[in-house]
PDB file of N, CA and C in Angstrom:
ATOM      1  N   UNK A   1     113.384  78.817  84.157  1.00  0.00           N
ATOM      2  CA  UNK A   1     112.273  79.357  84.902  1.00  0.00           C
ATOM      3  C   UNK A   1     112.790  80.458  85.839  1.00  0.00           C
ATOM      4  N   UNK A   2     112.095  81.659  85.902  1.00  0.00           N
ATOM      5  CA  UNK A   2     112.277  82.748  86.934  1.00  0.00           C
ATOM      6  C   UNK A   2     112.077  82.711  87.881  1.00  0.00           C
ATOM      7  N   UNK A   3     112.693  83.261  89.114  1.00  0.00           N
ATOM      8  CA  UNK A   3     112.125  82.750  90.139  1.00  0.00           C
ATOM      9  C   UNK A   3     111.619  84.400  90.832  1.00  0.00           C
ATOM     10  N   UNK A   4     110.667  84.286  91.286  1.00  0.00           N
ATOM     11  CA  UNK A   4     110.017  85.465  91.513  1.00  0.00           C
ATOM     12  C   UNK A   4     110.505  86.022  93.681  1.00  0.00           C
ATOM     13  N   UNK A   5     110.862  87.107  93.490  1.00  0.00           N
ATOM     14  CA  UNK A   5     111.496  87.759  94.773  1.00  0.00           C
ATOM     15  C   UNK A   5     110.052  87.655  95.736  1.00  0.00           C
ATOM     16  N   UNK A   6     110.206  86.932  97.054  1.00  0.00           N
ATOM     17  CA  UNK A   6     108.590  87.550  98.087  1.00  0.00           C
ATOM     18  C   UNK A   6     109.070  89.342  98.367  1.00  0.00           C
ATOM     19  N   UNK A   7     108.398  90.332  98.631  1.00  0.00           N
ATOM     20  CA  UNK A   7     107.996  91.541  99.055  1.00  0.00           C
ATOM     21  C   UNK A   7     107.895  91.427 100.425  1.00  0.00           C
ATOM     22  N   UNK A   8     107.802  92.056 101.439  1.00  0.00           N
ATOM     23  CA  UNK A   8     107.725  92.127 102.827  1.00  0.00           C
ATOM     24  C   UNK A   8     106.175  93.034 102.989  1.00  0.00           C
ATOM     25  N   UNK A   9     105.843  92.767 103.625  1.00  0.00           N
ATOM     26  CA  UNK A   9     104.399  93.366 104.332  1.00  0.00           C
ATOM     27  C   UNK A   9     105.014  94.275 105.124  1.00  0.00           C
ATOM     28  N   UNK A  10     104.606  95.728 105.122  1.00  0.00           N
ATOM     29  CA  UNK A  10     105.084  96.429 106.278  1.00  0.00           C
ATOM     30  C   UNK A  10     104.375  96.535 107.835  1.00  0.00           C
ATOM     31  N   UNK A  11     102.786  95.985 107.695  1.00  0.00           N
ATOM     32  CA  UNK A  11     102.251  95.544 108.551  1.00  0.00           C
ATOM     33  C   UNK A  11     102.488  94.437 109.677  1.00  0.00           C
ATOM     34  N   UNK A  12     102.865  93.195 108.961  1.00  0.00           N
ATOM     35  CA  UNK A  12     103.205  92.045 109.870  1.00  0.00           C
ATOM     36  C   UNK A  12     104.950  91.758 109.249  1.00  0.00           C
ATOM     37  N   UNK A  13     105.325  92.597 108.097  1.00  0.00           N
ATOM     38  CA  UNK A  13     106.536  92.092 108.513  1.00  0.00           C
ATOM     39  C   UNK A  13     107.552  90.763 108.068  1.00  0.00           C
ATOM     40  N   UNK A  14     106.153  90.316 107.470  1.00  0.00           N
ATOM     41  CA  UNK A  14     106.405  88.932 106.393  1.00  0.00           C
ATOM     42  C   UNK A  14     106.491  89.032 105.026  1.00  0.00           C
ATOM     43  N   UNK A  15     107.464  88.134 104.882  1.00  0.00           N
ATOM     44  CA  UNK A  15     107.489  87.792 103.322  1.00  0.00           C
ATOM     45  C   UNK A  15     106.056  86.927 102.753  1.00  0.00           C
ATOM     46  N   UNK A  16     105.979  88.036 101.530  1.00  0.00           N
ATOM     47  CA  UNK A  16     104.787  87.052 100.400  1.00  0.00           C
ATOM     48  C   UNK A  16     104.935  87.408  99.260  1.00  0.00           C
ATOM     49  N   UNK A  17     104.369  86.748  97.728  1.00  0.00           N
ATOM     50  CA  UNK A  17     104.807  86.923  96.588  1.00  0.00           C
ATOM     51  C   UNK A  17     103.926  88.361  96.541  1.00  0.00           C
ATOM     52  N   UNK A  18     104.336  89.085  95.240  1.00  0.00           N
ATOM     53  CA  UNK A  18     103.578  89.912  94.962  1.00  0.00           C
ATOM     54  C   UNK A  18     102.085  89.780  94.710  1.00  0.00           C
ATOM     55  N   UNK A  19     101.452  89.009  94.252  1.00  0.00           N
ATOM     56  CA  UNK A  19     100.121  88.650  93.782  1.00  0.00           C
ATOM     57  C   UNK A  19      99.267  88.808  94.960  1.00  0.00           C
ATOM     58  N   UNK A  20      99.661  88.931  96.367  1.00  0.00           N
ATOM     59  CA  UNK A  20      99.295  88.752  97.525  1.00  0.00           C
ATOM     60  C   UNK A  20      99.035  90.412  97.984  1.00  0.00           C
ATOM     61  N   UNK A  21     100.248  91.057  97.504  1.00  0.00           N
ATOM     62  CA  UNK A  21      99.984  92.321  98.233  1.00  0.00           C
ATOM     63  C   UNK A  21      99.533  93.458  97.132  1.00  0.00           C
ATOM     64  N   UNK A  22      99.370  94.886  98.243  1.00  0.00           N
ATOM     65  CA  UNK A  22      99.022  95.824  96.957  1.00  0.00           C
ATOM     66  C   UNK A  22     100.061  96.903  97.284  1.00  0.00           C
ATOM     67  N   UNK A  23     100.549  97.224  96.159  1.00  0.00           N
ATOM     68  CA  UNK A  23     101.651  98.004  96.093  1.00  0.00           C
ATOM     69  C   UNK A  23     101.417  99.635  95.926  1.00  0.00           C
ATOM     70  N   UNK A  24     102.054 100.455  97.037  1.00  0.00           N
ATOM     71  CA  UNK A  24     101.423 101.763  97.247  1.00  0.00           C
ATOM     72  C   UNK A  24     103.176 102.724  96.787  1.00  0.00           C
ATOM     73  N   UNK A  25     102.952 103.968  95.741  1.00  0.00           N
ATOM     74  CA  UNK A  25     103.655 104.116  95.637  1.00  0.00           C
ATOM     75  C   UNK A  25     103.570 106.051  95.658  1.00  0.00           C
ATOM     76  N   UNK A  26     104.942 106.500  96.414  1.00  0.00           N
ATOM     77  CA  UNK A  26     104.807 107.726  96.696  1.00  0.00           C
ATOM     78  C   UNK A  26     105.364 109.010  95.521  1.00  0.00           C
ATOM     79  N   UNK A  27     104.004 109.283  94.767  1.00  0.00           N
ATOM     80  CA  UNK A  27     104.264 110.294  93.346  1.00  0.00           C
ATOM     81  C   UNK A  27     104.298 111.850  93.912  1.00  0.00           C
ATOM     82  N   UNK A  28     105.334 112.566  94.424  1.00  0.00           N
ATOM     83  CA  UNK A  28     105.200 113.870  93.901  1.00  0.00           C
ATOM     84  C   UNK A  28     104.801 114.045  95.916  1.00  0.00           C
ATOM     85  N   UNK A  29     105.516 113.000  96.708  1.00  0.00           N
ATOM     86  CA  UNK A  29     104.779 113.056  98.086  1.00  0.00           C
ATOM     87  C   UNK A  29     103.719 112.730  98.116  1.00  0.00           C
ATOM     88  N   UNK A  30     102.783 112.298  97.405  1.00  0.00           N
ATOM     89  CA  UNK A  30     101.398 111.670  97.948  1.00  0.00           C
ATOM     90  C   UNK A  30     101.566 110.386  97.658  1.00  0.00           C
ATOM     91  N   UNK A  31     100.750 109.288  98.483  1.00  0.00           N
ATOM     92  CA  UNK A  31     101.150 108.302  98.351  1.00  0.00           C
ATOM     93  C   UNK A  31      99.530 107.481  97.046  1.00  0.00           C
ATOM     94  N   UNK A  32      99.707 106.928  96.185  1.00  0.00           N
ATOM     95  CA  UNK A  32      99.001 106.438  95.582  1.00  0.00           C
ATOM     96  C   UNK A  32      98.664 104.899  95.178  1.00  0.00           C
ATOM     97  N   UNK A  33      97.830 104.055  95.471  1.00  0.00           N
ATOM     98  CA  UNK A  33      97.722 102.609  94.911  1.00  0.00           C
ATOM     99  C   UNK A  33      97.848 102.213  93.568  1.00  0.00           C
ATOM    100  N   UNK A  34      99.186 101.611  93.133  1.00  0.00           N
ATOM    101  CA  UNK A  34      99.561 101.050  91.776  1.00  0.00           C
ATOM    102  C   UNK A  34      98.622  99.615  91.604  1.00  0.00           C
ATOM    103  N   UNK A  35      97.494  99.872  90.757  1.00  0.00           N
ATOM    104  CA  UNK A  35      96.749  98.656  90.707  1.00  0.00           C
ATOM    105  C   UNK A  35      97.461  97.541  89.978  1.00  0.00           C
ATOM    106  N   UNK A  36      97.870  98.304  88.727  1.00  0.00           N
ATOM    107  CA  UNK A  36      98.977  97.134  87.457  1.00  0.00           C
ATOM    108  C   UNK A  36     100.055  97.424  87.526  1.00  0.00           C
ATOM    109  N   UNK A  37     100.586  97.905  88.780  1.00  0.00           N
ATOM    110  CA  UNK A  37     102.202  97.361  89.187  1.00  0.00           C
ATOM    111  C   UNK A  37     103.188  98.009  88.175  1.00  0.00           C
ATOM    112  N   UNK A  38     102.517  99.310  87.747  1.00  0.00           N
ATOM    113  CA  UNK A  38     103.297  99.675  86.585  1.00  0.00           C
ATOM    114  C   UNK A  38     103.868 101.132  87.065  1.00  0.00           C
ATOM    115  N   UNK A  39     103.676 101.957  87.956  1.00  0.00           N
ATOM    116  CA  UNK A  39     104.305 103.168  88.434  1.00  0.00           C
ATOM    117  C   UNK A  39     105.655 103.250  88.357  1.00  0.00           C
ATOM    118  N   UNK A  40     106.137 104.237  88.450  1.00  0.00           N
ATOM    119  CA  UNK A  40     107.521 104.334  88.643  1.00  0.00           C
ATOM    120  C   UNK A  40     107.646 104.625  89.866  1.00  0.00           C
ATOM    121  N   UNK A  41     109.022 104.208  91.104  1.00  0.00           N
ATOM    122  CA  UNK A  41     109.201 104.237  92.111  1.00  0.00           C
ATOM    123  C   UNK A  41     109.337 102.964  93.112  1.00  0.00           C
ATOM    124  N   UNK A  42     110.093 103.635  94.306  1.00  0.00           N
ATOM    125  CA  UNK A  42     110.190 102.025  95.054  1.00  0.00           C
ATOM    126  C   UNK A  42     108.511 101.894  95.481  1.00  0.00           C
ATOM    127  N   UNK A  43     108.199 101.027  95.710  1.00  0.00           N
ATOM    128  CA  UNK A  43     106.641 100.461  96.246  1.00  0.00           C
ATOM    129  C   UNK A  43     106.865 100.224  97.999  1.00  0.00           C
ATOM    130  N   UNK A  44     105.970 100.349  98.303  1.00  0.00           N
ATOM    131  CA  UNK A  44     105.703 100.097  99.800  1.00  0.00           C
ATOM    132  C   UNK A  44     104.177  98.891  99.704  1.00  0.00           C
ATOM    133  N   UNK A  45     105.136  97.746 100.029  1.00  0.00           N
ATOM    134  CA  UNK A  45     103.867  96.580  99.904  1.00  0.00           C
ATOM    135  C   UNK A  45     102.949  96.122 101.573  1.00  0.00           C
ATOM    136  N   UNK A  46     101.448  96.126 101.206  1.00  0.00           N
ATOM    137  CA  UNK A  46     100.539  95.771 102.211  1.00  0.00           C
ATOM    138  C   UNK A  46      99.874  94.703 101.792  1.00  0.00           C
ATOM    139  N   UNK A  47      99.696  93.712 102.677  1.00  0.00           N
ATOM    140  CA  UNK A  47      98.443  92.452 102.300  1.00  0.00           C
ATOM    141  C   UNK A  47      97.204  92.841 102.172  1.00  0.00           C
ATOM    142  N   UNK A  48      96.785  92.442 101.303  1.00  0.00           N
ATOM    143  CA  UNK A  48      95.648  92.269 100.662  1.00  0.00           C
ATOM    144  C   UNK A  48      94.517  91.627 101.777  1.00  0.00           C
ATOM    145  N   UNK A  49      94.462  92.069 103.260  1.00  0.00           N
ATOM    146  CA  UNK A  49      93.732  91.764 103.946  1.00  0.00           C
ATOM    147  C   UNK A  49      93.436  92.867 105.163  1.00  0.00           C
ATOM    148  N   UNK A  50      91.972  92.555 105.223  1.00  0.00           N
ATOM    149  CA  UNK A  50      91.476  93.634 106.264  1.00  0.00           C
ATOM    150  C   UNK A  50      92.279  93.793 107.442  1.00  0.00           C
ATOM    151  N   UNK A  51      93.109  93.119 108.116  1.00  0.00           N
ATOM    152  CA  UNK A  51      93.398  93.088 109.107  1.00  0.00           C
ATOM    153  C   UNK A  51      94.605  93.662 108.823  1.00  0.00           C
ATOM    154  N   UNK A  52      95.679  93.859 108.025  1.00  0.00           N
ATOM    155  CA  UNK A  52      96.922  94.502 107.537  1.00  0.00           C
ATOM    156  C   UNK A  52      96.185  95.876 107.564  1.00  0.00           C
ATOM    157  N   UNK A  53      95.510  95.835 106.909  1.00  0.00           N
ATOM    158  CA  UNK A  53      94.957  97.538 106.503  1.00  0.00           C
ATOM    159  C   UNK A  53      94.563  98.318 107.827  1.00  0.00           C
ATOM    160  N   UNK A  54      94.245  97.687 108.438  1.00  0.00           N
ATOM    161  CA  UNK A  54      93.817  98.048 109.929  1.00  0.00           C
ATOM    162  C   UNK A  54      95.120  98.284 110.700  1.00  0.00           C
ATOM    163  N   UNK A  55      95.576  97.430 110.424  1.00  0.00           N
ATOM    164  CA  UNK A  55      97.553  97.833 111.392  1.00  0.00           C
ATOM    165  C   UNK A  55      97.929  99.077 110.858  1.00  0.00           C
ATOM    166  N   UNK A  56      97.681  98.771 109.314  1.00  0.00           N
ATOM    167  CA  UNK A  56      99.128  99.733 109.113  1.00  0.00           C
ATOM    168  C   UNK A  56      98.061 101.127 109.233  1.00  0.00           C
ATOM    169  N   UNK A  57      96.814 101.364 109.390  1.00  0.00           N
ATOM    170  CA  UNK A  57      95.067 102.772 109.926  1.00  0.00           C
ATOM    171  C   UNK A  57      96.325 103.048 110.887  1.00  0.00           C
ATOM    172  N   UNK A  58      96.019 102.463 111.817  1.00  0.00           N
ATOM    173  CA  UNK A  58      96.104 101.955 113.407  1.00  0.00           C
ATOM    174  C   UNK A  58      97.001 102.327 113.843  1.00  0.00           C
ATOM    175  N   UNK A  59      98.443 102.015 113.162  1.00  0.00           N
ATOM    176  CA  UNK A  59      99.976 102.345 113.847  1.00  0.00           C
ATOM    177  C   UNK A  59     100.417 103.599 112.937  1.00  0.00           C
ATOM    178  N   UNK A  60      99.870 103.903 111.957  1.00  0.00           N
ATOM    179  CA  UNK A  60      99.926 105.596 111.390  1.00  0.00           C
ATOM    180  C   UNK A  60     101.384 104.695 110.204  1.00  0.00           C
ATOM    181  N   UNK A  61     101.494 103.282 109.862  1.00  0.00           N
ATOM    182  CA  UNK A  61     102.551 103.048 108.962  1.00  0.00           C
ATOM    183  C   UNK A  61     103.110 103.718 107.474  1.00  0.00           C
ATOM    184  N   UNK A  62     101.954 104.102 107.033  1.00  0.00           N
ATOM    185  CA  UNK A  62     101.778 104.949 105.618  1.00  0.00           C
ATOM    186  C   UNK A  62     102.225 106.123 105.877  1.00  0.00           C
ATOM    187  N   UNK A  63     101.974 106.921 106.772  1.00  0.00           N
ATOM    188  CA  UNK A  63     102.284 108.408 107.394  1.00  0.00           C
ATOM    189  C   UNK A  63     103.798 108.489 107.443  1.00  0.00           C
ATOM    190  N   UNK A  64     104.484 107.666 107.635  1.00  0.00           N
ATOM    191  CA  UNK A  64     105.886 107.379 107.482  1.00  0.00           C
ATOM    192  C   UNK A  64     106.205 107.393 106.147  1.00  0.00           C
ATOM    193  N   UNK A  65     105.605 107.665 105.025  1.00  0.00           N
ATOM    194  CA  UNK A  65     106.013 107.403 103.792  1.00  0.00           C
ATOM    195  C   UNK A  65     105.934 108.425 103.098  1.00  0.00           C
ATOM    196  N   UNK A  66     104.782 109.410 103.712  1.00  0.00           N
ATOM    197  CA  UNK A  66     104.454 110.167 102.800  1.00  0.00           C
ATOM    198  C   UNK A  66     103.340 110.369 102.599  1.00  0.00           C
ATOM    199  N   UNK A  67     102.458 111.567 102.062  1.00  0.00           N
ATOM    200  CA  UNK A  67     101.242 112.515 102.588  1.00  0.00           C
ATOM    201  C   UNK A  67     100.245 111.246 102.439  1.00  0.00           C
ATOM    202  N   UNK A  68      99.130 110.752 102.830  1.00  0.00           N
ATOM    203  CA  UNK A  68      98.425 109.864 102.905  1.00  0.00           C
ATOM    204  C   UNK A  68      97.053 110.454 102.810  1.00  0.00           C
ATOM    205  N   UNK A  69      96.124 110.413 101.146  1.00  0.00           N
ATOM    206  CA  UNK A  69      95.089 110.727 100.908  1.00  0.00           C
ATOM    207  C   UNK A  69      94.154 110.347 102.105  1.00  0.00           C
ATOM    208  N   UNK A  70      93.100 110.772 102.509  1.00  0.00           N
ATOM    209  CA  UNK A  70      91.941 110.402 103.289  1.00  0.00           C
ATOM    210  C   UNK A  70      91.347 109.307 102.632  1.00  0.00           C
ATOM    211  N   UNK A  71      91.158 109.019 101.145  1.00  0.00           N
ATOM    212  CA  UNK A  71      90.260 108.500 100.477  1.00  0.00           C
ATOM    213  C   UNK A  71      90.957 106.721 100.376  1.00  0.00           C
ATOM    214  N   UNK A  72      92.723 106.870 100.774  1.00  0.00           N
ATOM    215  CA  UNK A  72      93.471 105.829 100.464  1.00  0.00           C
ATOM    216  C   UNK A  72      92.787 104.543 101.154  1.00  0.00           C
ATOM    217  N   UNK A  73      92.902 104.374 102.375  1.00  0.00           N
ATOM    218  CA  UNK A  73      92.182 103.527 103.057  1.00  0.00           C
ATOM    219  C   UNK A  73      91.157 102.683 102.679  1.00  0.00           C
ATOM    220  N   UNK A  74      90.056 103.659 102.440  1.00  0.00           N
ATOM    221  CA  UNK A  74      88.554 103.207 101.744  1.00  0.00           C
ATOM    222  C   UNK A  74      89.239 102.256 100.202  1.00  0.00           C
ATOM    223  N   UNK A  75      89.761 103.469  99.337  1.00  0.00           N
ATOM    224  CA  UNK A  75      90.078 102.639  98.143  1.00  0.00           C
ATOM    225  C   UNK A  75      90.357 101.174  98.496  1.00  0.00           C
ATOM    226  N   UNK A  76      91.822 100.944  99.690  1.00  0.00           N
ATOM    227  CA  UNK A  76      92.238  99.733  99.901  1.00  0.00           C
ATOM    228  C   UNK A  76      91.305  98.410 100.025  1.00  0.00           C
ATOM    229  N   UNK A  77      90.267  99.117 100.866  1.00  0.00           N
ATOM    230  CA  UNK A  77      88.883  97.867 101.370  1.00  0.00           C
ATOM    231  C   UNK A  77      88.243  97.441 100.153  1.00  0.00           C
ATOM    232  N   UNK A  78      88.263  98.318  99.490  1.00  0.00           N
ATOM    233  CA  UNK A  78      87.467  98.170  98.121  1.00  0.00           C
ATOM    234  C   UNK A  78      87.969  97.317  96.993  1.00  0.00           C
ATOM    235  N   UNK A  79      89.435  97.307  97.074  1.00  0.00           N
ATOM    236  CA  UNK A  79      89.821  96.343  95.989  1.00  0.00           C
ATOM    237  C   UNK A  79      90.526  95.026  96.928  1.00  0.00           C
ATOM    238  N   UNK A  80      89.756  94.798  98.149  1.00  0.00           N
ATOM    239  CA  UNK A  80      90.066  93.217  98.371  1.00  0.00           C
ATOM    240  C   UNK A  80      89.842  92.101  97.675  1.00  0.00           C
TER     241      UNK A  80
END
């Protein structure tokens, strides 16, 4: 049996399995949401909860990564 690695939340900072978070990955400098985990690149993982998404609005965390669509955010709320 495999044993599957937890991901870190860059919001709070905690470990959780992948199934938990959504994995945002930076193509070409823009940063984009990998829905099926299939992009190429390191991932930058967020929880899958309103209140993560709001930290990482809030403390500008994504902006650290790389150009950050206007539309990213909204998408995020949308596939809770």
């Amino acid at each position: 049996m495999r044993k599957e690695n937890p991901r870190t939340d860059i919001a709070s900072r905690q470990k959780y399995p992948k199934g938990l978070l959504f994995r945002i990955v930076n193509i070409n400098g823009t940063l984009t949401l990998d829905k099926d985990n299939t992009l190429k690149g390191r991932g930058i993982y967020l929880k899958k909860d309103l209140a993560s998404i709001e930290i990482a609005s809030r403390k500008r965390l994504l902006e650290k990564k790389g150009n950050v669509p206007a539309a990213l955010f909204e998408e995020l709320k949308e596939n809770l």
